[in-house]
PDB file of N, CA and C in Angstrom:
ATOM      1  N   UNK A   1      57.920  91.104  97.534  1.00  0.00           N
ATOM      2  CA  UNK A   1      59.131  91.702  98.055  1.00  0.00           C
ATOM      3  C   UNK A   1      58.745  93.016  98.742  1.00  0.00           C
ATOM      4  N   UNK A   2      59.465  93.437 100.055  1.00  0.00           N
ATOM      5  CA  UNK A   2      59.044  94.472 100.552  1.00  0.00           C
ATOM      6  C   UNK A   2      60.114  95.292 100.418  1.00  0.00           C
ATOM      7  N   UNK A   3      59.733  96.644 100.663  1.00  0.00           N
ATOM      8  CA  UNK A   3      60.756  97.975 100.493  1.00  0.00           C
ATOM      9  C   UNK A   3      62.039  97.645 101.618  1.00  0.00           C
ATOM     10  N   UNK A   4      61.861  96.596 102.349  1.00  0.00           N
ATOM     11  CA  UNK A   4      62.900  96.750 103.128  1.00  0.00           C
ATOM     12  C   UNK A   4      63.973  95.461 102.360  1.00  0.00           C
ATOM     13  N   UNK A   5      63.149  94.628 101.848  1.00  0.00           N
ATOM     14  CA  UNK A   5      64.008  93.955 100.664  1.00  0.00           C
ATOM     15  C   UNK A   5      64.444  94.467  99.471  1.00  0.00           C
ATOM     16  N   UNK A   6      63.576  94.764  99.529  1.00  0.00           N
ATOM     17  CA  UNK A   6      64.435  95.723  97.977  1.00  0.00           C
ATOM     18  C   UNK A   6      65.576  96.635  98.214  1.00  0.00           C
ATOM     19  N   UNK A   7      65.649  97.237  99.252  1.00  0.00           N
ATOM     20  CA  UNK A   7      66.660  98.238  99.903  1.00  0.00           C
ATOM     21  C   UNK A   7      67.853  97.232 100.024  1.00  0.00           C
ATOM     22  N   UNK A   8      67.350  96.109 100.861  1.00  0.00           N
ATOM     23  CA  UNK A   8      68.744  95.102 100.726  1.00  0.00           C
ATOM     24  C   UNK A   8      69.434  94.843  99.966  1.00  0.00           C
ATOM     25  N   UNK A   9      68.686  94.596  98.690  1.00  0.00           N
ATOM     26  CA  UNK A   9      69.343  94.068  97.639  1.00  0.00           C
ATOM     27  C   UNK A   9      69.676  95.133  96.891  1.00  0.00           C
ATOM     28  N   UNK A  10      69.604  96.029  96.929  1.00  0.00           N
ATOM     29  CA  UNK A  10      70.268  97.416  96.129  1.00  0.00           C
ATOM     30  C   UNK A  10      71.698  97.358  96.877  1.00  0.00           C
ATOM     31  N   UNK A  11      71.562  97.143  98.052  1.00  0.00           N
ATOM     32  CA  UNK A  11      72.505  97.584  99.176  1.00  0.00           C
ATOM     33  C   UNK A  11      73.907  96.605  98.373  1.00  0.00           C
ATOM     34  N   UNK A  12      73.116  95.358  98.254  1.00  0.00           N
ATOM     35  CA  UNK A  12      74.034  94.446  98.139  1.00  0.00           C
ATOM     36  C   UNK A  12      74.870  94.200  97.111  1.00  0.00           C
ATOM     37  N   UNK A  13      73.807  94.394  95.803  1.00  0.00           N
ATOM     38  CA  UNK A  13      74.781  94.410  94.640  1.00  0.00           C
ATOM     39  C   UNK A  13      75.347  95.986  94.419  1.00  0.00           C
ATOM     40  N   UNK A  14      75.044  97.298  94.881  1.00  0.00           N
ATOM     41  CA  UNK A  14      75.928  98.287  95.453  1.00  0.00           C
ATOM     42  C   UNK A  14      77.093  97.998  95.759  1.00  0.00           C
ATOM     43  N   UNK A  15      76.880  97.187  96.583  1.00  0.00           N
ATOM     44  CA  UNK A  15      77.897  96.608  97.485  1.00  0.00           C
ATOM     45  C   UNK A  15      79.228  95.786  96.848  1.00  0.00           C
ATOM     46  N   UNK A  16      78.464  95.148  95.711  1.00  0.00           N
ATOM     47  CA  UNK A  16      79.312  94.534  94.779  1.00  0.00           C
ATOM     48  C   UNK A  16      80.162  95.257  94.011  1.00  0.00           C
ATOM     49  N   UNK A  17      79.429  95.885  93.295  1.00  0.00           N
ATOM     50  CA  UNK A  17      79.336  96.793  92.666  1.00  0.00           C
ATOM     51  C   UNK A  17      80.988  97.593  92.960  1.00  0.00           C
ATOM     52  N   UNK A  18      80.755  98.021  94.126  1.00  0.00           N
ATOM     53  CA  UNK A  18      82.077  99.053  94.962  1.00  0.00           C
ATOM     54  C   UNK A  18      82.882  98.652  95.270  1.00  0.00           C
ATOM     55  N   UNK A  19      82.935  96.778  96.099  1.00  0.00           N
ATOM     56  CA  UNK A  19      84.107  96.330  95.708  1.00  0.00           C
ATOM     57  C   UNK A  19      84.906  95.829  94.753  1.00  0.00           C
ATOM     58  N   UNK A  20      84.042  95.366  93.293  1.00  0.00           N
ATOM     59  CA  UNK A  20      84.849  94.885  92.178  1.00  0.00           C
ATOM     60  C   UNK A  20      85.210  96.220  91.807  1.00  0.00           C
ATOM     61  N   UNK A  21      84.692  97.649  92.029  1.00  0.00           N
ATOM     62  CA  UNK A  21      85.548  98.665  91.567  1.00  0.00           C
ATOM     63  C   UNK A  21      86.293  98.953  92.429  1.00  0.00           C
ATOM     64  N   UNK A  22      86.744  98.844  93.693  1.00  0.00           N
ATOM     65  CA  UNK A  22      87.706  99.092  94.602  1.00  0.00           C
ATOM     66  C   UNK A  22      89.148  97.946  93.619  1.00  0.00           C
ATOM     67  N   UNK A  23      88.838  96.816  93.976  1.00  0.00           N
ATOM     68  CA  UNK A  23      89.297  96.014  93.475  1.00  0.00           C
ATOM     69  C   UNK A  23      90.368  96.144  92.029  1.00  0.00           C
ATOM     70  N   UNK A  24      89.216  96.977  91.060  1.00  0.00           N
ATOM     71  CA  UNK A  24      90.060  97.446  89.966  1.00  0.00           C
ATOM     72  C   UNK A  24      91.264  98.089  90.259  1.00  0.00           C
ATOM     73  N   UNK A  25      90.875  98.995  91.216  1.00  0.00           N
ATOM     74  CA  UNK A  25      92.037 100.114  91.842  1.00  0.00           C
ATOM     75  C   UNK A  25      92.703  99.536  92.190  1.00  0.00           C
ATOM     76  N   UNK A  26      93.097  98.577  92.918  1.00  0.00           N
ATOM     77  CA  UNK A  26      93.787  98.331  93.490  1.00  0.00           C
ATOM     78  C   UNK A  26      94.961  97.518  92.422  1.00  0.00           C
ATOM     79  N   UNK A  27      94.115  96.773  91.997  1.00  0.00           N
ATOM     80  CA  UNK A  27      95.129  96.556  91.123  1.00  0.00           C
ATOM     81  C   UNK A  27      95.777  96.973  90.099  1.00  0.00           C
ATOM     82  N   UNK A  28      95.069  98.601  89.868  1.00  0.00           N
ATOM     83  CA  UNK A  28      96.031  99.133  88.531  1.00  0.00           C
ATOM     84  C   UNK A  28      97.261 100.199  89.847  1.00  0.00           C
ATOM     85  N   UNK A  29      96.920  99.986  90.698  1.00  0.00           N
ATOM     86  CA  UNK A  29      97.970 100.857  91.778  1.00  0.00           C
ATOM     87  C   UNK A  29      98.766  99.387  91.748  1.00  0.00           C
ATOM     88  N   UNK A  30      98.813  98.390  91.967  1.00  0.00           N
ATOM     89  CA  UNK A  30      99.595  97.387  92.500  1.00  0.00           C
ATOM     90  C   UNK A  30     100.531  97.242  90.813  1.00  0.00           C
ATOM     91  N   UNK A  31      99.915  97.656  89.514  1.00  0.00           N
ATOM     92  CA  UNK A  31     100.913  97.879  87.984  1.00  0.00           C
ATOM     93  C   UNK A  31     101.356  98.697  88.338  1.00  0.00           C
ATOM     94  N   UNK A  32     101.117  99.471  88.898  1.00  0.00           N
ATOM     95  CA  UNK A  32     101.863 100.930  88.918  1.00  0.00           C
ATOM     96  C   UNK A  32     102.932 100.729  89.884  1.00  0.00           C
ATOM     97  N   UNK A  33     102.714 100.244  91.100  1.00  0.00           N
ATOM     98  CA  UNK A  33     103.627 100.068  91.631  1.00  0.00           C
ATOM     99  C   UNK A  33     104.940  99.100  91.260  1.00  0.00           C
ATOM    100  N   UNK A  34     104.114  97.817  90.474  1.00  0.00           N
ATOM    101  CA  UNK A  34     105.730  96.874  89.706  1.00  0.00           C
ATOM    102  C   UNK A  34     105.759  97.961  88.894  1.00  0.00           C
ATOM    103  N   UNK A  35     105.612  98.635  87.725  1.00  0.00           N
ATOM    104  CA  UNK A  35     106.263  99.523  87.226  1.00  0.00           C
ATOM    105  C   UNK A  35     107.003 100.315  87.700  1.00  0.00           C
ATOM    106  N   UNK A  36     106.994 101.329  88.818  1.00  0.00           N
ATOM    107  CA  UNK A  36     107.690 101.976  89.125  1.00  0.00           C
ATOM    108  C   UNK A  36     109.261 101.442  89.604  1.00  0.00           C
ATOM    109  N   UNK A  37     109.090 100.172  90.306  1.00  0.00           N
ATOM    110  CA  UNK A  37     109.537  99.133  91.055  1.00  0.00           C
ATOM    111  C   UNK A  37     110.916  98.774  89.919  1.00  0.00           C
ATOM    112  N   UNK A  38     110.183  98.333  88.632  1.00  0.00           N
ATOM    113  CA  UNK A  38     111.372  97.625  87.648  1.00  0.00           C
ATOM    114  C   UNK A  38     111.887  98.738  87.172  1.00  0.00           C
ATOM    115  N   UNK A  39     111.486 100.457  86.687  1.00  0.00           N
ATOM    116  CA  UNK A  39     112.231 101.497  86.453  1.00  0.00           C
ATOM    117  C   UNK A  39     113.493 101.740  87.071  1.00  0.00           C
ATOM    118  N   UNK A  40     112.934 101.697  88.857  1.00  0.00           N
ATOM    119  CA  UNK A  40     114.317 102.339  89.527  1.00  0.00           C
ATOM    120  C   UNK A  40     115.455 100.996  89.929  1.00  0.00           C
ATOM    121  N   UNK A  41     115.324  99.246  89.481  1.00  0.00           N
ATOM    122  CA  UNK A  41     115.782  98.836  89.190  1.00  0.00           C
ATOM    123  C   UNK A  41     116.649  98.726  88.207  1.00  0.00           C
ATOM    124  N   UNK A  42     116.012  99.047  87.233  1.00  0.00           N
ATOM    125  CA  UNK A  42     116.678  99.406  85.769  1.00  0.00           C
ATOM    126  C   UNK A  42     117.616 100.604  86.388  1.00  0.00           C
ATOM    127  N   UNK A  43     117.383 101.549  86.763  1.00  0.00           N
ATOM    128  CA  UNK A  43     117.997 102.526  86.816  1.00  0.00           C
ATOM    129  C   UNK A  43     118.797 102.412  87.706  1.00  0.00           C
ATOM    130  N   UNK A  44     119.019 101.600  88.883  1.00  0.00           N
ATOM    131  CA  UNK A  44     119.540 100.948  89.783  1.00  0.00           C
ATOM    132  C   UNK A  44     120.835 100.342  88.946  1.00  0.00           C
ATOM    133  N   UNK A  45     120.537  99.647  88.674  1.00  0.00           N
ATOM    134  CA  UNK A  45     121.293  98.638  87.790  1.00  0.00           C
ATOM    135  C   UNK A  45     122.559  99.657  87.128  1.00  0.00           C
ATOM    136  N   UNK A  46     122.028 100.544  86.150  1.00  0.00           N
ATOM    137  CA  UNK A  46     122.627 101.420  85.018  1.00  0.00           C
ATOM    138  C   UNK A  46     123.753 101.755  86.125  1.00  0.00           C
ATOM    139  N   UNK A  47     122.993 102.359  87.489  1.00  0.00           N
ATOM    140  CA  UNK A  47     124.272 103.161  88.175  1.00  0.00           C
ATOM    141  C   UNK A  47     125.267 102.712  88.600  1.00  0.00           C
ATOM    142  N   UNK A  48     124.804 101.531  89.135  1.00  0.00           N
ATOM    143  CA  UNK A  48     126.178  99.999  89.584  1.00  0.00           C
ATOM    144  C   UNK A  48     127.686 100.166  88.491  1.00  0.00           C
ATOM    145  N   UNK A  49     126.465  99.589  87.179  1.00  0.00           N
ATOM    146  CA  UNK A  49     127.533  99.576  86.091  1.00  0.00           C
ATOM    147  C   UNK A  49     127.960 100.785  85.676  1.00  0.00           C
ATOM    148  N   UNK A  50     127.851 102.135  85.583  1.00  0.00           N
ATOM    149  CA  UNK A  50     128.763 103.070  85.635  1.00  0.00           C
ATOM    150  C   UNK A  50     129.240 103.655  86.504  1.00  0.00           C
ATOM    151  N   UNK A  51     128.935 102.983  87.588  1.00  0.00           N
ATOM    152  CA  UNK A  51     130.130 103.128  88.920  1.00  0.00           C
ATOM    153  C   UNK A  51     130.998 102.008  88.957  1.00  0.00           C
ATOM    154  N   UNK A  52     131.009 101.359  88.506  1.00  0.00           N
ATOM    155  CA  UNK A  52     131.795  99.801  88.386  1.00  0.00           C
ATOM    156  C   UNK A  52     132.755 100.031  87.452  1.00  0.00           C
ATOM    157  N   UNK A  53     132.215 100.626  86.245  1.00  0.00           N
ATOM    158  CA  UNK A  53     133.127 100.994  85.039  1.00  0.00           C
ATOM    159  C   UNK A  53     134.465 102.491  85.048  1.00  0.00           C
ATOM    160  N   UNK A  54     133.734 103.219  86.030  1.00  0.00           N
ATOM    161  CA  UNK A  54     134.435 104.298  86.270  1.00  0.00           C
ATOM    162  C   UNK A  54     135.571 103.616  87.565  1.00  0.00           C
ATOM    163  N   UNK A  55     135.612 103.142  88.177  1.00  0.00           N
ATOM    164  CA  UNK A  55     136.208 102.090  89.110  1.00  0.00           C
ATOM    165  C   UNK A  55     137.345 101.401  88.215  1.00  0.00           C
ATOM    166  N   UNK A  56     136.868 100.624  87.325  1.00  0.00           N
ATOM    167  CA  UNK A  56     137.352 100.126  86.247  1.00  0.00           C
ATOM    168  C   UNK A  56     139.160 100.984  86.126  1.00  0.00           C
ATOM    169  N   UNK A  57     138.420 102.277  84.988  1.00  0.00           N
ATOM    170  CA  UNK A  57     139.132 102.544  84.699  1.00  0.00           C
ATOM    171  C   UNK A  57     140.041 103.601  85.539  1.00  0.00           C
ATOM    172  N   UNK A  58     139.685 103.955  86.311  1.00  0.00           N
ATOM    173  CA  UNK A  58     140.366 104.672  87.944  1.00  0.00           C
ATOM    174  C   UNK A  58     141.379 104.112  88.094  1.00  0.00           C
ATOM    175  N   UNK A  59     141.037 102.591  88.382  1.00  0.00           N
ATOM    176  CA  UNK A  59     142.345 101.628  89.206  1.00  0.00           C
ATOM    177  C   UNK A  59     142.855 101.205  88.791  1.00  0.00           C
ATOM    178  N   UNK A  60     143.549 100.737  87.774  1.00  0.00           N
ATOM    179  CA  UNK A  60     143.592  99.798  86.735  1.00  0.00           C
ATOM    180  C   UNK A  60     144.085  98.687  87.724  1.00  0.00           C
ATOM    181  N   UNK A  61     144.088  97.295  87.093  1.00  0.00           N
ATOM    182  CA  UNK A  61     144.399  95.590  87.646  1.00  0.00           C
ATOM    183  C   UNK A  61     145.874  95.968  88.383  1.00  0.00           C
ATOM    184  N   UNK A  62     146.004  95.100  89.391  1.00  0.00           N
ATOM    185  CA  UNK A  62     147.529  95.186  89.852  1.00  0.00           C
ATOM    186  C   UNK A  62     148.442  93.867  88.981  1.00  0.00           C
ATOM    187  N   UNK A  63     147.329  93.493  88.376  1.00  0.00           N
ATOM    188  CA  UNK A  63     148.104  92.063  87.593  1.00  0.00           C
ATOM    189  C   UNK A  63     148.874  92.840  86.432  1.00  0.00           C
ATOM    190  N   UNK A  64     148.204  93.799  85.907  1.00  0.00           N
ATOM    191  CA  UNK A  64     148.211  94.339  84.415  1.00  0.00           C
ATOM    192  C   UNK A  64     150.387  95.027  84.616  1.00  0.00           C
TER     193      UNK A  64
END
């Protein structure tokens, strides 16, 4: 093997190396992001229903 092979193959599993750790990143950003995602859903949600409920009791039914 010559120094210019050996350089390759450093290069390469380097190479590996940086994308299975890119890779990691990416996917603890892509949890982070459904996490953040189902929070302001949740929290989404909460505001509907206490704007819905305050509505509620504002108007009352025209049946009632």
């Amino acid at each position: 093997m010559t120094l210019t092979d050996g350089l390759l193959l450093l290069l390469l599993f380097g190479g590996g190396f940086g994308l299975w750790n890119l890779s990691d990143l990416l996917e603890a950003k892509e949890e982070e992001i459904r996490e953040r995602t189902r929070k302001l859903k949740l929290e989404n949600d909460r505001e509907e229903r206490r704007m819905k409920q305050e509505h509620d009791t504002a108007v009352p039914s025209a049946g009632a």
